[in-house]
C-alpha atoms as a PDB file:
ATOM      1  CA  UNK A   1      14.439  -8.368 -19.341  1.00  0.00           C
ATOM      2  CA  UNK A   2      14.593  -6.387 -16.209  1.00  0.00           C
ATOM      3  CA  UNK A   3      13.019  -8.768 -13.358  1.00  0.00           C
ATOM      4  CA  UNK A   4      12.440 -12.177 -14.914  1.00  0.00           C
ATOM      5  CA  UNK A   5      15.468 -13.191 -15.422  1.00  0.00           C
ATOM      6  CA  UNK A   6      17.232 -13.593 -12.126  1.00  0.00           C
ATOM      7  CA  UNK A   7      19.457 -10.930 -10.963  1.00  0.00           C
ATOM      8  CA  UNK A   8      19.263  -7.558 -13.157  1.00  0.00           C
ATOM      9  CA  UNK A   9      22.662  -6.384 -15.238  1.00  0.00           C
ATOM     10  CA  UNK A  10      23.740  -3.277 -12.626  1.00  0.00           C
ATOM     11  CA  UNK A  11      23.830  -0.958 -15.388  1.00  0.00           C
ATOM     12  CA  UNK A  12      19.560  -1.608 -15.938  1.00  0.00           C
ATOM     13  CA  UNK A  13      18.773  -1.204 -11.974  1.00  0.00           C
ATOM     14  CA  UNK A  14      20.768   1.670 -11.720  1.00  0.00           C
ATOM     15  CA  UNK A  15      19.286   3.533 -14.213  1.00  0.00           C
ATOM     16  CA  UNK A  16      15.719   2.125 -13.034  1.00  0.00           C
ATOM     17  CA  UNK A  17      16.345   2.922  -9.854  1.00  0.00           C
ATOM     18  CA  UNK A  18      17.767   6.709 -10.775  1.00  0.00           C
ATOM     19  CA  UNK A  19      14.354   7.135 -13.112  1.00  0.00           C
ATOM     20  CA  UNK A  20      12.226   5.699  -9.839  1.00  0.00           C
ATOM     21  CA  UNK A  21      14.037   8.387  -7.796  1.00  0.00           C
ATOM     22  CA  UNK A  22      12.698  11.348  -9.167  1.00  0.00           C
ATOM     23  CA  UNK A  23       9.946  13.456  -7.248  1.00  0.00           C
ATOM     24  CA  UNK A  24       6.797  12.138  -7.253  1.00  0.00           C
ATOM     25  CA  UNK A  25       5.221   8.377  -8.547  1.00  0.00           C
ATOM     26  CA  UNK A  26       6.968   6.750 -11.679  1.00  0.00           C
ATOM     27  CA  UNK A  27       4.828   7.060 -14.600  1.00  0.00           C
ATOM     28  CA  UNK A  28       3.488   3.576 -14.449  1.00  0.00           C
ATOM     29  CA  UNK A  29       0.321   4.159 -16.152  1.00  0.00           C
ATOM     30  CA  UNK A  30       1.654   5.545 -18.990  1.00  0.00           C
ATOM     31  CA  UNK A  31       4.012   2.363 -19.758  1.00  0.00           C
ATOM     32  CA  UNK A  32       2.222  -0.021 -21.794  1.00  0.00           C
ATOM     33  CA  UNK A  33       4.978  -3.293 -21.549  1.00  0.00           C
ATOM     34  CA  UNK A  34       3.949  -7.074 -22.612  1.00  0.00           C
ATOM     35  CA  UNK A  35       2.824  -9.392 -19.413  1.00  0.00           C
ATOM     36  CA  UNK A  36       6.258 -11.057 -19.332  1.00  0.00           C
ATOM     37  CA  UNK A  37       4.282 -14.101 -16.648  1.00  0.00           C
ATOM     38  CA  UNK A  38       4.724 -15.102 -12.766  1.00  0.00           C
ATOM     39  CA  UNK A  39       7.494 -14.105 -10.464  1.00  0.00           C
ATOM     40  CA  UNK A  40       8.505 -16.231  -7.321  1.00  0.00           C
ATOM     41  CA  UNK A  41       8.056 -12.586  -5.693  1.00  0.00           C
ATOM     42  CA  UNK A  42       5.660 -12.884  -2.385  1.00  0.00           C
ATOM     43  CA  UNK A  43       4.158  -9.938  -0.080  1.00  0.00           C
ATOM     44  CA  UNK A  44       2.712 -10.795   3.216  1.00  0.00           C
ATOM     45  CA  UNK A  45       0.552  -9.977   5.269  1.00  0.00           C
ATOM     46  CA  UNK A  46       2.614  -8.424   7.711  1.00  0.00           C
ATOM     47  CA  UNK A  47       3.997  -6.162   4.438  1.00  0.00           C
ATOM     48  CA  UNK A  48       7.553  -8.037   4.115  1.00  0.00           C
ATOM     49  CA  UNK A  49       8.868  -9.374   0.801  1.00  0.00           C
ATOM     50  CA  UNK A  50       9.954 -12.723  -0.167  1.00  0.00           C
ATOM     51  CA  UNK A  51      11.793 -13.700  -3.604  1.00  0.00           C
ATOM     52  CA  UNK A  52      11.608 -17.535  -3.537  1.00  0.00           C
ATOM     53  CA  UNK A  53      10.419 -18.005  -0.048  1.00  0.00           C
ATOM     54  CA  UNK A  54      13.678 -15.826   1.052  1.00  0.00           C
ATOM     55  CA  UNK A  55      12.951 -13.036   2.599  1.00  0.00           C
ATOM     56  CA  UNK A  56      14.295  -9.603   0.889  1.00  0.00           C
ATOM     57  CA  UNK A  57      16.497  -7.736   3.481  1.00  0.00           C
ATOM     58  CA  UNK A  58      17.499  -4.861   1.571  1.00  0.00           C
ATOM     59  CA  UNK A  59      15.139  -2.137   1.988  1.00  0.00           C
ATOM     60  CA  UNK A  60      16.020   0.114  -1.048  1.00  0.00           C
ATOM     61  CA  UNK A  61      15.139  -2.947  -3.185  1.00  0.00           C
ATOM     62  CA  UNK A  62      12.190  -3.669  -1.871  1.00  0.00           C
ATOM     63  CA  UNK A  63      11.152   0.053  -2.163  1.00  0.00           C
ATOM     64  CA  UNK A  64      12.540   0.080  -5.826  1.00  0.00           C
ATOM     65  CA  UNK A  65      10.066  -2.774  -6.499  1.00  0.00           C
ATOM     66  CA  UNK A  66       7.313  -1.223  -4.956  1.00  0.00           C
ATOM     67  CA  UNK A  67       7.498   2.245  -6.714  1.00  0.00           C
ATOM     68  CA  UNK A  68       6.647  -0.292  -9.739  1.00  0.00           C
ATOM     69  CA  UNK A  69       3.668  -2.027  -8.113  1.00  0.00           C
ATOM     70  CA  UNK A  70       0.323  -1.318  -9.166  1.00  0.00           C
ATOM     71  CA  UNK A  71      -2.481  -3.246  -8.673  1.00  0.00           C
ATOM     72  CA  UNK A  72      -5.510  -4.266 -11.449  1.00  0.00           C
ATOM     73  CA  UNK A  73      -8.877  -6.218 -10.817  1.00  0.00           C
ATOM     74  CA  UNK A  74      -6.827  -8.018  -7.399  1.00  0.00           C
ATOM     75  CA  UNK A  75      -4.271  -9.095  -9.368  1.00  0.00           C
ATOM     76  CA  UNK A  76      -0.437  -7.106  -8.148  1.00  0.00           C
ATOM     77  CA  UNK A  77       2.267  -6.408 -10.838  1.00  0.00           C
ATOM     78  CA  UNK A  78       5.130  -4.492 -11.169  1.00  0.00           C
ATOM     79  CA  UNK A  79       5.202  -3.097 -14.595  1.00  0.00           C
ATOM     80  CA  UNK A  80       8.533  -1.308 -15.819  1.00  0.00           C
ATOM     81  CA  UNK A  81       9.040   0.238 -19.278  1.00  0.00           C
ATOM     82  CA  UNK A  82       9.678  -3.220 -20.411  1.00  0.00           C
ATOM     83  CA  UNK A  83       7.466  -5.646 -18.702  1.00  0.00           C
ATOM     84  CA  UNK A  84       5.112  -6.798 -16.714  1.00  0.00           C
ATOM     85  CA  UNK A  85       5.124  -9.689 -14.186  1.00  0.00           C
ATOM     86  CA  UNK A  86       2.216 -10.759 -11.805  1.00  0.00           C
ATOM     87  CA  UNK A  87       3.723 -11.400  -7.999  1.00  0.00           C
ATOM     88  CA  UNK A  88       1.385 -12.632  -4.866  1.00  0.00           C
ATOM     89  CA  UNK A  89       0.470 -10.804  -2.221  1.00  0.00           C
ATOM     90  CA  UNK A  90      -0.935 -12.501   0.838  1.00  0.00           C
ATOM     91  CA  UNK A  91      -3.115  -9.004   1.989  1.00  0.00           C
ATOM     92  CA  UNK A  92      -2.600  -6.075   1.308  1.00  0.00           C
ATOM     93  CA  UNK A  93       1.138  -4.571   0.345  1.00  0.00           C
ATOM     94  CA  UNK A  94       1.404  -1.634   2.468  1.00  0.00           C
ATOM     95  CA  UNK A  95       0.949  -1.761   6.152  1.00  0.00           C
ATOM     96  CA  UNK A  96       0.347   1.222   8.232  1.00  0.00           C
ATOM     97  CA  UNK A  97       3.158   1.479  10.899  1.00  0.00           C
ATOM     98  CA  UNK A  98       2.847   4.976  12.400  1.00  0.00           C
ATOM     99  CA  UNK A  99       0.698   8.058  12.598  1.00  0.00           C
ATOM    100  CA  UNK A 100       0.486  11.334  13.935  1.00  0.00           C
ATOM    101  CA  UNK A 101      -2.445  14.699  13.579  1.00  0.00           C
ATOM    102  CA  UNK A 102      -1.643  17.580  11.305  1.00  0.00           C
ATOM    103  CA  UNK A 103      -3.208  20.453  10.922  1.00  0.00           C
ATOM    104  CA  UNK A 104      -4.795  20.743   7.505  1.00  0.00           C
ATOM    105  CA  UNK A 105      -7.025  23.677   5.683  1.00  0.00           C
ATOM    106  CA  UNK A 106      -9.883  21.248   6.471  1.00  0.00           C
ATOM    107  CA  UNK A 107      -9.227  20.406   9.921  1.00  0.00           C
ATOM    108  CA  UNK A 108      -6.765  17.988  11.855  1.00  0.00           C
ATOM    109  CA  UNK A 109      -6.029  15.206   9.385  1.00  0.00           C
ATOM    110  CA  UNK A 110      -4.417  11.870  10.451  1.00  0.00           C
ATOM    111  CA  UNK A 111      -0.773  11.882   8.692  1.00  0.00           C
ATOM    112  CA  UNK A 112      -0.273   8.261   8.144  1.00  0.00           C
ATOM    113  CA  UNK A 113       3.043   6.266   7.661  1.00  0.00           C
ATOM    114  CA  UNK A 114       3.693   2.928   5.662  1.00  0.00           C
ATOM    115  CA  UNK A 115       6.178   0.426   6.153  1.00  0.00           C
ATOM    116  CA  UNK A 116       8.311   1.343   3.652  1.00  0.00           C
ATOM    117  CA  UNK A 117       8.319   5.225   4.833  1.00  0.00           C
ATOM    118  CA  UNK A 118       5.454   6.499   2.354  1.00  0.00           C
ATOM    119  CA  UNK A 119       3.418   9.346   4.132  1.00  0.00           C
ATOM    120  CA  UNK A 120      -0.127  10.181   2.981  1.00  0.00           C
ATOM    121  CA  UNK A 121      -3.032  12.249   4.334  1.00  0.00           C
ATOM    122  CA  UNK A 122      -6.314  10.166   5.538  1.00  0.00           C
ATOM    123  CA  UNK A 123      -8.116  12.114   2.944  1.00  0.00           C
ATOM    124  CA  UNK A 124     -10.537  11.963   0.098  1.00  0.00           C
ATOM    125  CA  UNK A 125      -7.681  11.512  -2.118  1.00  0.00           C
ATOM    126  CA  UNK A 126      -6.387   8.215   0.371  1.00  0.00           C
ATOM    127  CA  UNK A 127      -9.360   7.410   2.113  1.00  0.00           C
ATOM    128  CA  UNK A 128     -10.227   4.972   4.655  1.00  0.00           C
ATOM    129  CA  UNK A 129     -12.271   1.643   3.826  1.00  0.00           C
ATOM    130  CA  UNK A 130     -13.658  -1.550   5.817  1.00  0.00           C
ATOM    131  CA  UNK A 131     -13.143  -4.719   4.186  1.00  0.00           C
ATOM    132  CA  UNK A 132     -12.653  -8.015   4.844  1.00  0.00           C
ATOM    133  CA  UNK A 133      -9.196  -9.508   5.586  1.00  0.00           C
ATOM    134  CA  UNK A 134      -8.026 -12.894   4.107  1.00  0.00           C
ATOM    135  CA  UNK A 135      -9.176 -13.934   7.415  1.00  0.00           C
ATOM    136  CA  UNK A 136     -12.591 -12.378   6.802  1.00  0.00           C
ATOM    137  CA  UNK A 137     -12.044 -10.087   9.842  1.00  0.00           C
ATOM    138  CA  UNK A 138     -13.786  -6.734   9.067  1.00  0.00           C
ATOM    139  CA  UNK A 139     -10.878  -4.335   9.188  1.00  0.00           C
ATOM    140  CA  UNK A 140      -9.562  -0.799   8.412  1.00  0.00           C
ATOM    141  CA  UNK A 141      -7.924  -0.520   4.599  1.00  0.00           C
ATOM    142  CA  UNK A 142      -5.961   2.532   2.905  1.00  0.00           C
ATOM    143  CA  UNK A 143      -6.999   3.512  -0.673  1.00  0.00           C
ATOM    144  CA  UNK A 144      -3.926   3.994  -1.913  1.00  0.00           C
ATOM    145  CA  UNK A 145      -2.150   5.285  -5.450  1.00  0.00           C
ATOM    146  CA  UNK A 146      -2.548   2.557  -8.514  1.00  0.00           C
ATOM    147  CA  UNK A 147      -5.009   0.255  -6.917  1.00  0.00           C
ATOM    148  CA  UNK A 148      -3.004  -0.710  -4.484  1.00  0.00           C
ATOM    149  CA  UNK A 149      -4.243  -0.456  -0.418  1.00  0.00           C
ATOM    150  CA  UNK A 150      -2.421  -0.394   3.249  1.00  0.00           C
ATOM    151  CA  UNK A 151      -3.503  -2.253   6.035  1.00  0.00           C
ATOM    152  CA  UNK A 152      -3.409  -0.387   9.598  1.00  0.00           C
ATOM    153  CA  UNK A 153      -0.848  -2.294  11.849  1.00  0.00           C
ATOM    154  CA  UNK A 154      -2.353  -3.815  15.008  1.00  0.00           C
ATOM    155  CA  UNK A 155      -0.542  -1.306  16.763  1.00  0.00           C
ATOM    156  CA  UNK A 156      -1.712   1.407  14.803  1.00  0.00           C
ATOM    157  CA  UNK A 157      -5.621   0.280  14.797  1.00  0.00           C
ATOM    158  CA  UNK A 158      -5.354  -0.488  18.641  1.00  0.00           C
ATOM    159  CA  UNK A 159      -4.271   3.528  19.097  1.00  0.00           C
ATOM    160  CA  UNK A 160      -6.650   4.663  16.799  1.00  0.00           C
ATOM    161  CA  UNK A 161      -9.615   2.974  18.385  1.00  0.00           C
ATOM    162  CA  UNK A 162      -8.939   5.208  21.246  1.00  0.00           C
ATOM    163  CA  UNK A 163      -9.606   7.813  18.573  1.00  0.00           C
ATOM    164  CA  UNK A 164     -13.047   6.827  17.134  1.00  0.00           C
ATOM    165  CA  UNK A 165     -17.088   7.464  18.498  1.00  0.00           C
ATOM    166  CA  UNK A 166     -19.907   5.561  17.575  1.00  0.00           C
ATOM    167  CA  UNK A 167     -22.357   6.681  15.066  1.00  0.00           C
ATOM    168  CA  UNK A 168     -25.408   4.293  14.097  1.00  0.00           C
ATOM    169  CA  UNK A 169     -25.838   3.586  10.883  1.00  0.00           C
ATOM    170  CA  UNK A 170     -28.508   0.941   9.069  1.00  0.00           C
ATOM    171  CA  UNK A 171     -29.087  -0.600  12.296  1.00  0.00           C
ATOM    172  CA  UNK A 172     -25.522  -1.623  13.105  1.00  0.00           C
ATOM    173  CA  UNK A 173     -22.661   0.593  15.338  1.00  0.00           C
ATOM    174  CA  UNK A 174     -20.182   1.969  13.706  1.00  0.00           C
ATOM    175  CA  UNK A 175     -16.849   3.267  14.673  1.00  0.00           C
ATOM    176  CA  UNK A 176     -15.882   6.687  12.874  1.00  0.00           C
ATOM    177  CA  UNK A 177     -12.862   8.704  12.120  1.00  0.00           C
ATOM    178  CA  UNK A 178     -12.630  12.567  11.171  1.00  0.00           C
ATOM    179  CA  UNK A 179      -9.591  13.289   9.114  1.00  0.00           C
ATOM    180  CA  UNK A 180      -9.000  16.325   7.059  1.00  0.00           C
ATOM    181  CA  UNK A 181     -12.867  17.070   7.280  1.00  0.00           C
ATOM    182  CA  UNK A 182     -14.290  13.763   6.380  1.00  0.00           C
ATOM    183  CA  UNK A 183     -15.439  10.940   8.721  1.00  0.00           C
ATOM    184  CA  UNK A 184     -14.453   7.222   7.690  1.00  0.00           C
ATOM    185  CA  UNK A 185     -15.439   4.196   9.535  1.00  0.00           C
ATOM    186  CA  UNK A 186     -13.164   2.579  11.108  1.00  0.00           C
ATOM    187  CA  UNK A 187     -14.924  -0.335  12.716  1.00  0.00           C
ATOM    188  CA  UNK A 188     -17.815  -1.867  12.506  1.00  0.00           C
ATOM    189  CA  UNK A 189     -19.777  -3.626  15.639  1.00  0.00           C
END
């Protein structure tokens, strides 16, 4: 057992960690492992991660758990070859921490940056939602790989307001984006 019990051998990160590596997503979908149960494994809503209520400082392991994460009717797991353990998450995983235009084939695109130094296109392929927060706040969410979904930074959504204009929309104001051809709202009034 790879994650539920305690520390892995070296040996079985390592060669996790080499296999997670590799260009491109692991192959998570394509492992079918038994649900092993619950890990004391905690993300919050700020993006950080917490084994037992300690919080994890090393950032290669947190990003070595996260290239396992995947997320399935609002449940998060990560899922290796060999199991499958459910772990909390407070909001969403991913937080949005940076962004920058790019000049795409369809248009300026916003090229957005995650916490743990993913970047992704605001496209149709990672588009922009509104949701409600734990906090049933109405606010900006990523559509990301696996199920799983960023939440702008309050940094980031405070710069990007600058950003949107106002369409109207079933009687209420929206707040709209255009990224790589596509609007998204980003707030709604």
């Amino acid at each position: 057992m790879l994650l539920t019990t305690g520390l892995p051998a070296m040996t079985d990160l390592s060669a996790l960690q080499h296999h997670l590596t590799q260009p491109g997503l692991a192959p998570v979908e394509s492992w079918n492992p038994p649900f092993c149960g619950d890990i004391p494994l905690h993300i919050d809503a700020q993006g950080q991660w917490f084994y037992q209520q300690s919080l994890i400082q090393r950032p290669a392991l947190v990003k070595l758990f996260a290239s396992v994460l995947i997320c399935q009717h609002g449940e998060h797991f990560l899922q290796t070859p060999v199991e499958k353990v459910r772990i909390s998450v407070a909001d969403a995983p991913f937080l949005i921490t940076d962004w920058q235009w790019t000049d795409t084939a369809t248009g300026p695109a916003l090229l957005l940056t995650t916490n743990l130094e993913h970047q992704l296109l605001l496209s149709a392929e990672y588009p922009m939602m509104v949701r409600p927060d734990p906090q049933q706040q109405l606010l900006p969410y990523i559509q990301l790989w696996r199920g799983l979904q960023a939440k702008l930074s309050r940094n980031v959504y405070y710069q990007l307001s600058s950003h949107a204009w106002p369409v109207y929309c079933n009687g209420q104001q929206h707040f709209q984006l255009k990224s790589a051809g596509y609007p998204y709202t980003f707030a709604i009034v």
